[in-house]
Protein backbone atom coordinates (compact mmCIF):
# COMPACT_ATOMS: atom_id res chain seq x y z
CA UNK A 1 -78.25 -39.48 21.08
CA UNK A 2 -81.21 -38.07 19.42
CA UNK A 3 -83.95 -40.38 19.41
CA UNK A 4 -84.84 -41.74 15.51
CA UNK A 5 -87.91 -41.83 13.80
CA UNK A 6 -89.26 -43.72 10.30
CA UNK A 7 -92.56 -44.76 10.82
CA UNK A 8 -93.27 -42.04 8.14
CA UNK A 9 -96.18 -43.25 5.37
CA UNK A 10 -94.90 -42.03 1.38
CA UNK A 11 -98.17 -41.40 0.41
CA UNK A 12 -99.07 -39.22 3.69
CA UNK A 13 -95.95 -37.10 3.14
CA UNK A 14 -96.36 -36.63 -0.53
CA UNK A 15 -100.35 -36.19 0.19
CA UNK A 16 -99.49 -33.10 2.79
CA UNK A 17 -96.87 -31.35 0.71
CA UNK A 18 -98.81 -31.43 -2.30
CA UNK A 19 -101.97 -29.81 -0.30
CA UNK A 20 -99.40 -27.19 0.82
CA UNK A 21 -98.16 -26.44 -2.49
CA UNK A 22 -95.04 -27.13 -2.14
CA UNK A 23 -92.14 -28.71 -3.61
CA UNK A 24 -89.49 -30.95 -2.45
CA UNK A 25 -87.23 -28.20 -2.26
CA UNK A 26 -89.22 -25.90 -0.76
CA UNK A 27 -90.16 -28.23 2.35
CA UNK A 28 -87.22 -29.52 2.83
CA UNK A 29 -85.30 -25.81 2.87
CA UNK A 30 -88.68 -25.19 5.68
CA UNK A 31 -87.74 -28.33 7.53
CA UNK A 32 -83.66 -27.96 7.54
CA UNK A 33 -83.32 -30.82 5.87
CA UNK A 34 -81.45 -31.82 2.24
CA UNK A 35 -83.86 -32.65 -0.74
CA UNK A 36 -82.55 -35.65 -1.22
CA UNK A 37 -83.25 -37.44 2.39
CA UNK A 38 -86.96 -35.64 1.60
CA UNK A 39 -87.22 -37.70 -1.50
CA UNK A 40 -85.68 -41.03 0.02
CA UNK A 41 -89.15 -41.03 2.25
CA UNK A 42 -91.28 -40.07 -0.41
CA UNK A 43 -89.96 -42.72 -2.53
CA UNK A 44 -90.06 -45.32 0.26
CA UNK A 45 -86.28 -46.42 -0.59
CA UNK A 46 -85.44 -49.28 2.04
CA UNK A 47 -82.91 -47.67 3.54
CA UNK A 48 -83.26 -43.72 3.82
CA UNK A 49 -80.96 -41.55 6.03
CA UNK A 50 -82.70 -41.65 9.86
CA UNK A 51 -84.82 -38.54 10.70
CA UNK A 52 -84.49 -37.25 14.42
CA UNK A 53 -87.93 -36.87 16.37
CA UNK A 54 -86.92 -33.07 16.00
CA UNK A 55 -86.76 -33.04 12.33
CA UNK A 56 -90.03 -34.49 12.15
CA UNK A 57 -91.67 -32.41 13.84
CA UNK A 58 -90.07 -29.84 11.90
CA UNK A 59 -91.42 -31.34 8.91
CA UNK A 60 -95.15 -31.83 10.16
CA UNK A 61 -94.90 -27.60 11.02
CA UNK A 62 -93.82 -26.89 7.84
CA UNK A 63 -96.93 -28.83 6.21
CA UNK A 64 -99.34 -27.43 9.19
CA UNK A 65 -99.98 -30.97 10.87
CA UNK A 66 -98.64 -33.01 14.16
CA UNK A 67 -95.95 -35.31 12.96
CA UNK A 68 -98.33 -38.63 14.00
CA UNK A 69 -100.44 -37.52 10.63
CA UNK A 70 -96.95 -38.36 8.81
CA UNK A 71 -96.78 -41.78 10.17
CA UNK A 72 -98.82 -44.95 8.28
CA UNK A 73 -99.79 -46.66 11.52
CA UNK A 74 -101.63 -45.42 14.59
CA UNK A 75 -100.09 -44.47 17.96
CA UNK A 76 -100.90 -47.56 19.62
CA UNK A 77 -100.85 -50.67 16.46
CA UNK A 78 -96.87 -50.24 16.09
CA UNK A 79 -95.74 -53.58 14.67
CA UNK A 80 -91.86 -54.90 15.12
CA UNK A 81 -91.48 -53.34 11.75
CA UNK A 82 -92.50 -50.29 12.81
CA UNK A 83 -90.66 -49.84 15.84
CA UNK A 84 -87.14 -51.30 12.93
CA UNK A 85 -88.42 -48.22 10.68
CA UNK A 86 -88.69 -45.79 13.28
CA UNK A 87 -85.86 -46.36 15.09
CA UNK A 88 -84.24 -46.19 10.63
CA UNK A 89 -82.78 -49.12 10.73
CA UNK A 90 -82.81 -51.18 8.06
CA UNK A 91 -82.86 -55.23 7.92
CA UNK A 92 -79.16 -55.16 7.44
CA UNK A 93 -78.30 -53.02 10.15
CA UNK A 94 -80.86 -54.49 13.00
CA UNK A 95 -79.44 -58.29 12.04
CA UNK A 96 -75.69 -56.85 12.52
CA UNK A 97 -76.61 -55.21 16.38
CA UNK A 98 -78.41 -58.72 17.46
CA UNK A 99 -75.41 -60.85 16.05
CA UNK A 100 -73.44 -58.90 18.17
CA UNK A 101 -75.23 -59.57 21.66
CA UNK A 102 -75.41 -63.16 23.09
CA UNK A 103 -79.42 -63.53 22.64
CA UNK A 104 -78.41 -63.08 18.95
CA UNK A 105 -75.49 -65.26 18.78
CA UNK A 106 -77.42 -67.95 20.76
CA UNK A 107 -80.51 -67.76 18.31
CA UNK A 108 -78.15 -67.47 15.16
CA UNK A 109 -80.34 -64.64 13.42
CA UNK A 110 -80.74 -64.34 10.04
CA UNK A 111 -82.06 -62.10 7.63
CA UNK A 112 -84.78 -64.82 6.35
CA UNK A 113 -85.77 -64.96 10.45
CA UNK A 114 -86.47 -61.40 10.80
CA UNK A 115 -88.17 -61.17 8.05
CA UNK A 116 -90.21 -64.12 8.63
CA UNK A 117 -90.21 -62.74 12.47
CA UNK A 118 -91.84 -59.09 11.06
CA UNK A 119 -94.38 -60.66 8.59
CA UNK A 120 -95.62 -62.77 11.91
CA UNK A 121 -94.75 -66.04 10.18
CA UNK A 122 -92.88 -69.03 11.90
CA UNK A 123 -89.58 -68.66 12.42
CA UNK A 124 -87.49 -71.80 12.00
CA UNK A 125 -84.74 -72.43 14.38
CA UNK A 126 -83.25 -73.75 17.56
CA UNK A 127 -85.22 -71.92 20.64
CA UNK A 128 -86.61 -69.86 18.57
CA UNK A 129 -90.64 -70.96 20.45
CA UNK A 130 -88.67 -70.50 23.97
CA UNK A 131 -90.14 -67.79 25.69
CA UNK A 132 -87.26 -67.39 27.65
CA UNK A 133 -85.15 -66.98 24.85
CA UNK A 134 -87.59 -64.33 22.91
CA UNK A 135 -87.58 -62.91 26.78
CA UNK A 136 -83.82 -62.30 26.06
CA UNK A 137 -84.32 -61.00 22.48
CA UNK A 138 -86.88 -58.40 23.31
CA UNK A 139 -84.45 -56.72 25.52
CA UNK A 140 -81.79 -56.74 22.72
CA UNK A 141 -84.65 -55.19 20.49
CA UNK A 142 -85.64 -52.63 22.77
CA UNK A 143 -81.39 -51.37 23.37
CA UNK A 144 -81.44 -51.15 19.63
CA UNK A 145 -84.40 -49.29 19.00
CA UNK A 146 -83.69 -47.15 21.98
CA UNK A 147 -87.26 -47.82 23.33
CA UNK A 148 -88.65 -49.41 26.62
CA UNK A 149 -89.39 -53.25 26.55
CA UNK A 150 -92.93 -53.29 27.12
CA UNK A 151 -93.00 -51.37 23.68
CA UNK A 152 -91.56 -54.14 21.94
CA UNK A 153 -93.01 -56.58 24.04
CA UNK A 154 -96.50 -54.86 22.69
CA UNK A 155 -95.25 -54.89 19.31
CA UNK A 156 -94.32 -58.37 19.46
CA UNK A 157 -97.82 -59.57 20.05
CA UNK A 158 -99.86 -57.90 17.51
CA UNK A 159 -97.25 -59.04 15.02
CA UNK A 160 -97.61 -62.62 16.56
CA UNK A 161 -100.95 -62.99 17.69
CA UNK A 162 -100.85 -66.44 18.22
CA UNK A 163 -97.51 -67.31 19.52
CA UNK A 164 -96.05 -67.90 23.11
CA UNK A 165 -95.46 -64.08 24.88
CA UNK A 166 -91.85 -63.97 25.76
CA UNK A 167 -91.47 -64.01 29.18
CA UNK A 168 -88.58 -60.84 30.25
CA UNK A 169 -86.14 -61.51 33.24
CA UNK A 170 -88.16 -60.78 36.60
CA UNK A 171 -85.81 -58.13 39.03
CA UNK A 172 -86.53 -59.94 42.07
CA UNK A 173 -85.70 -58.00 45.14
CA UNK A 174 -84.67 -59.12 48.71
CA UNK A 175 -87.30 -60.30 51.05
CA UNK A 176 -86.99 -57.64 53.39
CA UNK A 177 -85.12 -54.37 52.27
CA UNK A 178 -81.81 -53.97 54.80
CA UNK A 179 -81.80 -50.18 54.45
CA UNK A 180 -85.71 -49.93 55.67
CA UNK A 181 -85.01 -52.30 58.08
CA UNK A 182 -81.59 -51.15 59.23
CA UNK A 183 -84.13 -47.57 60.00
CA UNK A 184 -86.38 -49.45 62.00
CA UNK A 185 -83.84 -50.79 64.28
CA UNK A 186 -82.66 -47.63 64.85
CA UNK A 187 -85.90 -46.36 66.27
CA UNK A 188 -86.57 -47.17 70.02
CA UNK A 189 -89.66 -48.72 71.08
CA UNK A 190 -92.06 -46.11 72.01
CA UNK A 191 -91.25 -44.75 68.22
CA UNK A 192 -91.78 -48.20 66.40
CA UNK A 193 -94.63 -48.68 68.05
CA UNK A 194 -95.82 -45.17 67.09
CA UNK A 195 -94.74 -45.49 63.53
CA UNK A 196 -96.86 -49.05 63.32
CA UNK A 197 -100.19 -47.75 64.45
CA UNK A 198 -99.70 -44.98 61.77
CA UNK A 199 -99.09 -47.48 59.40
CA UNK A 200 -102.45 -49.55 60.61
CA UNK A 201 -104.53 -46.38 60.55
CA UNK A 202 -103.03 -45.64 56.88
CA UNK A 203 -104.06 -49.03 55.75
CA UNK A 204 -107.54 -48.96 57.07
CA UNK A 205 -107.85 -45.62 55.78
CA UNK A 206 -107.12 -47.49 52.31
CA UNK A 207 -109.42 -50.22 52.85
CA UNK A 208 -112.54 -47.98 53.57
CA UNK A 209 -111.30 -45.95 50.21
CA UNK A 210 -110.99 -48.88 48.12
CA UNK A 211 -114.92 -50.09 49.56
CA UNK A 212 -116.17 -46.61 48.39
CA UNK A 213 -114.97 -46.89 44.72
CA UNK A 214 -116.35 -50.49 44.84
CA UNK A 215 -119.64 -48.95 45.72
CA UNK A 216 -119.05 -46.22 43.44
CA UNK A 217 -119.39 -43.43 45.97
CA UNK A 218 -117.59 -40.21 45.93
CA UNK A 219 -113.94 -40.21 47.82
CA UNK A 220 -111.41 -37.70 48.79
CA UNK A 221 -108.14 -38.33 46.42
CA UNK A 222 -105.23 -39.45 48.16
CA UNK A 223 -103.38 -36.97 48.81
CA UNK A 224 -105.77 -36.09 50.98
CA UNK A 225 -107.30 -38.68 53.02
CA UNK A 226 -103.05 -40.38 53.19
CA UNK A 227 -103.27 -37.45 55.67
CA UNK A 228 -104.61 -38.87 59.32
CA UNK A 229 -105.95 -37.00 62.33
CA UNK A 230 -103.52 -37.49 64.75
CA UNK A 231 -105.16 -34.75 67.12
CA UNK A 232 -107.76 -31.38 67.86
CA UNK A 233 -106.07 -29.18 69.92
CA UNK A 234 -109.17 -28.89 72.38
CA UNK A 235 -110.41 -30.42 75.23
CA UNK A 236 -111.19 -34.44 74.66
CA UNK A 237 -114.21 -34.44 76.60
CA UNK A 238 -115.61 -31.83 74.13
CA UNK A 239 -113.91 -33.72 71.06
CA UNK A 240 -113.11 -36.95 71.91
CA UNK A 241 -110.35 -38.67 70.34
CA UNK A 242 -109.72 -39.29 66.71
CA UNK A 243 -108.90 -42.89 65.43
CA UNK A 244 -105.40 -42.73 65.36
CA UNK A 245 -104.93 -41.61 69.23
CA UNK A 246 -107.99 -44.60 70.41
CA UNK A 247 -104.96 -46.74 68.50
CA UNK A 248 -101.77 -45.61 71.28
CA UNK A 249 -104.25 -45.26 73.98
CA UNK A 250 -104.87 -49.11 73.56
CA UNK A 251 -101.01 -49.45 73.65
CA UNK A 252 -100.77 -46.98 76.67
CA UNK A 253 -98.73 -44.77 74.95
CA UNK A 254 -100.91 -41.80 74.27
CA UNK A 255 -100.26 -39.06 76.85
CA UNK A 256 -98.55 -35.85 76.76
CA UNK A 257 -94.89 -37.20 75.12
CA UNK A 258 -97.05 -38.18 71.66
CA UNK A 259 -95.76 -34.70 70.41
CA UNK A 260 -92.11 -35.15 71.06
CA UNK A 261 -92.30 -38.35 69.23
CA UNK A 262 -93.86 -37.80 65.72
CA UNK A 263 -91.34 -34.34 65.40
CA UNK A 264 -88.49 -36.87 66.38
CA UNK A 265 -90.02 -39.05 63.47
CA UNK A 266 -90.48 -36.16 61.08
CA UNK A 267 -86.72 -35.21 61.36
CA UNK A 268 -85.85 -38.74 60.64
CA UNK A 269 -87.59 -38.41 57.47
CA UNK A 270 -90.16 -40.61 58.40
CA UNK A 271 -93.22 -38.79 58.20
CA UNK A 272 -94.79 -35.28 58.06
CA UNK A 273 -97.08 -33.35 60.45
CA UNK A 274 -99.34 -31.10 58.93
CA UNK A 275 -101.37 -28.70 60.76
CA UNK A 276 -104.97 -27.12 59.40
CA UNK A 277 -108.11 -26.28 60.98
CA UNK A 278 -111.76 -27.69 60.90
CA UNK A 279 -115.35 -26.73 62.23
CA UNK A 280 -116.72 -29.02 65.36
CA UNK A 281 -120.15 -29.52 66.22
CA UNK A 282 -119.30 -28.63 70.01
CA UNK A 283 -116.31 -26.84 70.07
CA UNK A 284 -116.79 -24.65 67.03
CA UNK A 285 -113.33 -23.90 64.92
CA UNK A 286 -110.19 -26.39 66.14
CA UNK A 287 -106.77 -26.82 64.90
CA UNK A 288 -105.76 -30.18 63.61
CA UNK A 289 -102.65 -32.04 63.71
CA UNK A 290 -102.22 -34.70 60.87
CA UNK A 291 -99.57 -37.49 59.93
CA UNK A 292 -98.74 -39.12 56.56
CA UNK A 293 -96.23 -41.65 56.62
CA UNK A 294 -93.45 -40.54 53.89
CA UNK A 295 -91.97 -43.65 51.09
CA UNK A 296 -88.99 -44.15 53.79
CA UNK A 297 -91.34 -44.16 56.67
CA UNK A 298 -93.79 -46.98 55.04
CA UNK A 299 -90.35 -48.94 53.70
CA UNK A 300 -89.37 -48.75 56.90
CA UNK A 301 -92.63 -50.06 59.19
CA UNK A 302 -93.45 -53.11 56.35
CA UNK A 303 -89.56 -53.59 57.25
CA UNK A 304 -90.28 -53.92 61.29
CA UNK A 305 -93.20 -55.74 60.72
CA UNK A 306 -91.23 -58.57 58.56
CA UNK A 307 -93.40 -57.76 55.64
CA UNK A 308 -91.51 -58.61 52.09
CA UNK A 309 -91.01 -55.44 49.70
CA UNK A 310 -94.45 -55.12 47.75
CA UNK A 311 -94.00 -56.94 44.54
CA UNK A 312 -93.01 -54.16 41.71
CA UNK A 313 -94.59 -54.44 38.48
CA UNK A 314 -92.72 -55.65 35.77
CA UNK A 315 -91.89 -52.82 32.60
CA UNK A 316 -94.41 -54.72 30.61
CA UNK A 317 -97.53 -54.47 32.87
CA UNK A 318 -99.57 -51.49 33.90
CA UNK A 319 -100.22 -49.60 37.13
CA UNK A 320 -102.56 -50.03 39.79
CA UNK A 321 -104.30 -46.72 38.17
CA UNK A 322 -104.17 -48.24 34.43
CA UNK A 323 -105.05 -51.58 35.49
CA UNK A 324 -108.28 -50.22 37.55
CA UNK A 325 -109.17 -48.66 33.95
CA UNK A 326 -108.73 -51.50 31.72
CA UNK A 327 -110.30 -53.77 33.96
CA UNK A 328 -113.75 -51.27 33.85
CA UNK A 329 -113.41 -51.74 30.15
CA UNK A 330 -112.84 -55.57 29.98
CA UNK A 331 -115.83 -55.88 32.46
CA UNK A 332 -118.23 -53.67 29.44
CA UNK A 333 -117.28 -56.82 27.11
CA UNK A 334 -118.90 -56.88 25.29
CA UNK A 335 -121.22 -53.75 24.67
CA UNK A 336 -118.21 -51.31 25.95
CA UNK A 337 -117.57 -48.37 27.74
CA UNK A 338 -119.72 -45.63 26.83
CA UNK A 339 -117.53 -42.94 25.98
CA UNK A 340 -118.29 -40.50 28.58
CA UNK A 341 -117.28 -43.15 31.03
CA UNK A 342 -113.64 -43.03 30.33
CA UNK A 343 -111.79 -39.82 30.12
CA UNK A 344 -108.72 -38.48 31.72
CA UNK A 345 -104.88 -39.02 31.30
CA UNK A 346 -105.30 -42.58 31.36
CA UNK A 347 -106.31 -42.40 27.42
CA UNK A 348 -102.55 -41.23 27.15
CA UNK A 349 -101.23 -44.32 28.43
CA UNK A 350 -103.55 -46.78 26.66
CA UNK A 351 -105.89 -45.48 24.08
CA UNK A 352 -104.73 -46.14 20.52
CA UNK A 353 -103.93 -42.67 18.94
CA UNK A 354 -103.17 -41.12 21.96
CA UNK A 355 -99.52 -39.74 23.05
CA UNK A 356 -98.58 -39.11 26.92
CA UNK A 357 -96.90 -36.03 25.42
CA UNK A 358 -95.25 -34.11 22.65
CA UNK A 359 -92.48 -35.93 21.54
CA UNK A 360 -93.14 -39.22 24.21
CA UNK A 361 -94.17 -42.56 24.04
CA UNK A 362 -97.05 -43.24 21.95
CA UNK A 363 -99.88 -45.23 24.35
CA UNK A 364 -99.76 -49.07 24.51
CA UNK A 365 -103.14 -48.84 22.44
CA UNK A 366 -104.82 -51.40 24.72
CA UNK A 367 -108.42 -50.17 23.99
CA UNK A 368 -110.01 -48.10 21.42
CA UNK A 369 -112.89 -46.01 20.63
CA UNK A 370 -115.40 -48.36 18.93
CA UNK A 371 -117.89 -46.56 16.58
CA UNK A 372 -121.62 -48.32 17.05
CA UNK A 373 -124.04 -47.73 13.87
CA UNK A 374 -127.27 -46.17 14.17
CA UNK A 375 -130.01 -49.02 13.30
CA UNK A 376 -130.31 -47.46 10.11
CA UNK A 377 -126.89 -48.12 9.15
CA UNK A 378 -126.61 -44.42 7.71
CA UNK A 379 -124.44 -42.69 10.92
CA UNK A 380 -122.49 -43.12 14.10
CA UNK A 381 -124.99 -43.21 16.95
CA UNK A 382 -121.89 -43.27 19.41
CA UNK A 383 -118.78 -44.15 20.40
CA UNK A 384 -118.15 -47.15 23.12
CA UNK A 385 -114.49 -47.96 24.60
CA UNK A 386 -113.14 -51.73 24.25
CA UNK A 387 -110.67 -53.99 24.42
CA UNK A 388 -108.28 -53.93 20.92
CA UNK A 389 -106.77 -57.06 20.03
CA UNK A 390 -103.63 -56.77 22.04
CA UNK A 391 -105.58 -55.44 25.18
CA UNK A 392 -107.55 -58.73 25.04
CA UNK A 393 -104.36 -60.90 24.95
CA UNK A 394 -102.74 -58.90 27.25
CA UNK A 395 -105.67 -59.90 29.67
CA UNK A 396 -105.27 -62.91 28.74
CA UNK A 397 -101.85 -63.44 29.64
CA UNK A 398 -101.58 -60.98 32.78
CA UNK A 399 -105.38 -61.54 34.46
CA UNK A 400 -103.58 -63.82 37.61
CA UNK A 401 -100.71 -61.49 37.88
CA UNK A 402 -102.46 -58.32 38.39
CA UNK A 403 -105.43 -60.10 40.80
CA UNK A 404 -101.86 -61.37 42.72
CA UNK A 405 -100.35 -57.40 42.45
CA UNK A 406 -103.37 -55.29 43.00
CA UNK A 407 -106.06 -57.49 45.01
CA UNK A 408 -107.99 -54.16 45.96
CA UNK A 409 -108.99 -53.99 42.24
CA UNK A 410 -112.59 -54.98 41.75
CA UNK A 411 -112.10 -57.97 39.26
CA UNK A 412 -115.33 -59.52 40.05
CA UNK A 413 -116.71 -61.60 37.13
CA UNK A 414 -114.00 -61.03 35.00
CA UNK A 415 -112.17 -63.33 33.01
CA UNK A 416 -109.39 -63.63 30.69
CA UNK A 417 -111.01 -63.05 27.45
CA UNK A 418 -110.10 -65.08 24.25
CA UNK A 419 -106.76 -63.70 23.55
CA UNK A 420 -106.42 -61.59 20.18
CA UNK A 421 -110.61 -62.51 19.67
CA UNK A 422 -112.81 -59.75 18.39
């Protein structure tokens, strides 16, 4: 099913044709679409035939703009009613889908509740303040809108600044994964006990990473430096020995067999040797045998080590990456981010106005680009990146969950800030 869009603004539409000089007729025989559904958006009727994503866009080409400068509200600020209008539904037809799932039935929703719900007024009725219960009803919102949760989740609290965030159904998972583990068992001892130290020297590895960004020193990406020295083909009393072999020499298992047993645990899938060559102080050029543990190889160590399956973020919060970025923001509080400071895709994901891509998600619009006054007052002297409104409560609510998810994120001195505050 093609996905639906609404969030179209009259007076943009009718602005943009009218600079193109052209009629209703004549943009919507350009855009493939019937003169009348043209002039049911133009006249803002409550109900107007849904527009696929594709027609859109069709219509922002045939008036020489991107299809967001059709749309009344920002990438980034959707309300609930935005995400109703762009999904075109009207109030009739949203009320009908959530009386027919049990959230909806439970609630007993009404047309005076969603309206009340969209203006961000108090909605009377039975559990209508459990967060639980909203938890449930953001999931039926998101299956009718054909969006993710976190989306409506985001909507949900700029529309309702200051009520309880519903709280969405956690997808706990087993303490230790069987399959991983199941792996591990099938290894024999020498093997686990190679597979381990690789593991210990990857997590160190991490660690020393994670210092250097603290410090804000330059670092390989990871991609690279996930790839240890396991060896230099050369004599080791001209090289020495790299970390990773110091590691099964203290287990007495680095001798001549170390080759047969990281090829056996490549062709299990387990991890992958790659071979390069580097310059040495005393032994000039030297090839180099590497090691990065593969997702099934790590699964499968944290599984013979008894370690629970790291906790997975819920759809509503951000990565490790995002997180790292908002937290740099919250931290400028507040002054901000000098512009230059933040760049890069993550902008996609959480700047308001930005997209990921043509025709994806619009970001979650958890900062913004702040315009700061020359003392004059007469111009812009710069830009600085904050926290929006929603980014603050979202900090607000989330602050002990992500220090709990991603402890190697520098969160020093940070604290939740006042949650929709400017």
């Amino acid at each position: 099913m093609a996905a639906l869009f609404r969030a179209i603004e009259p007076s943009h539409l009718v602005a943009r044709r009218t600079a193109a000089g052209l009629s209703r007729a004549e943009l919507a025989k350009r855009a493939g679409i019937s003169s009348r559904v043209l002039a049911s958006y133009e006249d803002d009727r409550r109900a107007p035939v849904p527009l696929s994503l594709e027609s859109v866009e069709r219509l922002a080409s045939a008036l020489g703009c991107e299809a967001e400068a059709l749309a009344g509200v920002p990438q980034g600020q959707e309300t609930l009613s935005d995400l109703r209008h762009a999904a075109g539904l009207p109030l009739e037809g949203i009320i009908k889908l959530l009386r027919a799932s049990a959230v909806g039935r439970e609630l007993c929703v009404s047309e005076s509740q969603i309206v009340a719900l969209e203006s961000g007024r108090p909605v009377d009725g039975q559990h209508w303040q459990d967060p639980e219960v909203t938890g449930r009803l953001l999931e039926a919102l998101a299956k009718a809108y054909a969006v993710p949760v976190r989306m409506v989740l985001d909507a949900w609290m700029r529309t309702l600044p200051g009520d309880p965030v519903p709280v969405l159904r956690s997808t706990a998972t087993p303490a230790v994964s069987q399959g991983p583990l199941a792996v591990w068992e099938s290894l024999n001892e020498r093997q686990q006990t190679y597979l381990e130290e690789i593991m210990r020297d990857d997590r160190m590895t991490e660690t020393e990473m994670w210092m250097r960004r603290v410090q804000r020193l330059p670092g390989p990406p990871a991609a690279q430096w996930r790839k240890l020295p396991l060896a230099l083909r050369a004599a080791s009393s001209v090289v020495g020995y790299t970390r990773l072999q110091e590691r099964l020499r203290r287990r007495g298992l680095h001798d001549p067999g170390t080759g047969q047993t990281v090829h056996a645990l490549e062709r299990r899938g387990l991890l992958v040797i790659i071979e390069d060559s580097i310059e040495h102080p005393g032994a000039g050029e030297v090839e180099r045998v590497l090691v990065q543990l593969t997702r099934r190889g790590r699964a499968a160590a944290r599984a013979g080590l008894g370690e629970p399956r790291p906790r997975a973020p819920g759809a509503h919060l951000l990565s490790e990456w995002l997180w790292g970025v908002l937290a740099r923001v919250a931290a400028a509080e507040p002054e901000g981010l000098h512009s230059d400071a933040l760049a890069g895709r993550a902008l996609f994901f959480i700047g308001v106005g930005y997209r990921n891509k043509r025709g994806g998600r619009p970001s979650r619009g958890l900062v913004d680009a702040t315009p700061i006054p020359a003392p004059c007052g007469t111009h812009v002297s710069e830009y600085r990146w904050r926290l929006t409104p929603l980014g603050r409560r979202h900090l607000a609510e989330y602050l002990d969950i992500y220090r709990e998810l991603y402890p190697h994120v520098d969160t020093a001195g940070l604290s939740a800030h006042p949650s929709g505050s400017s």
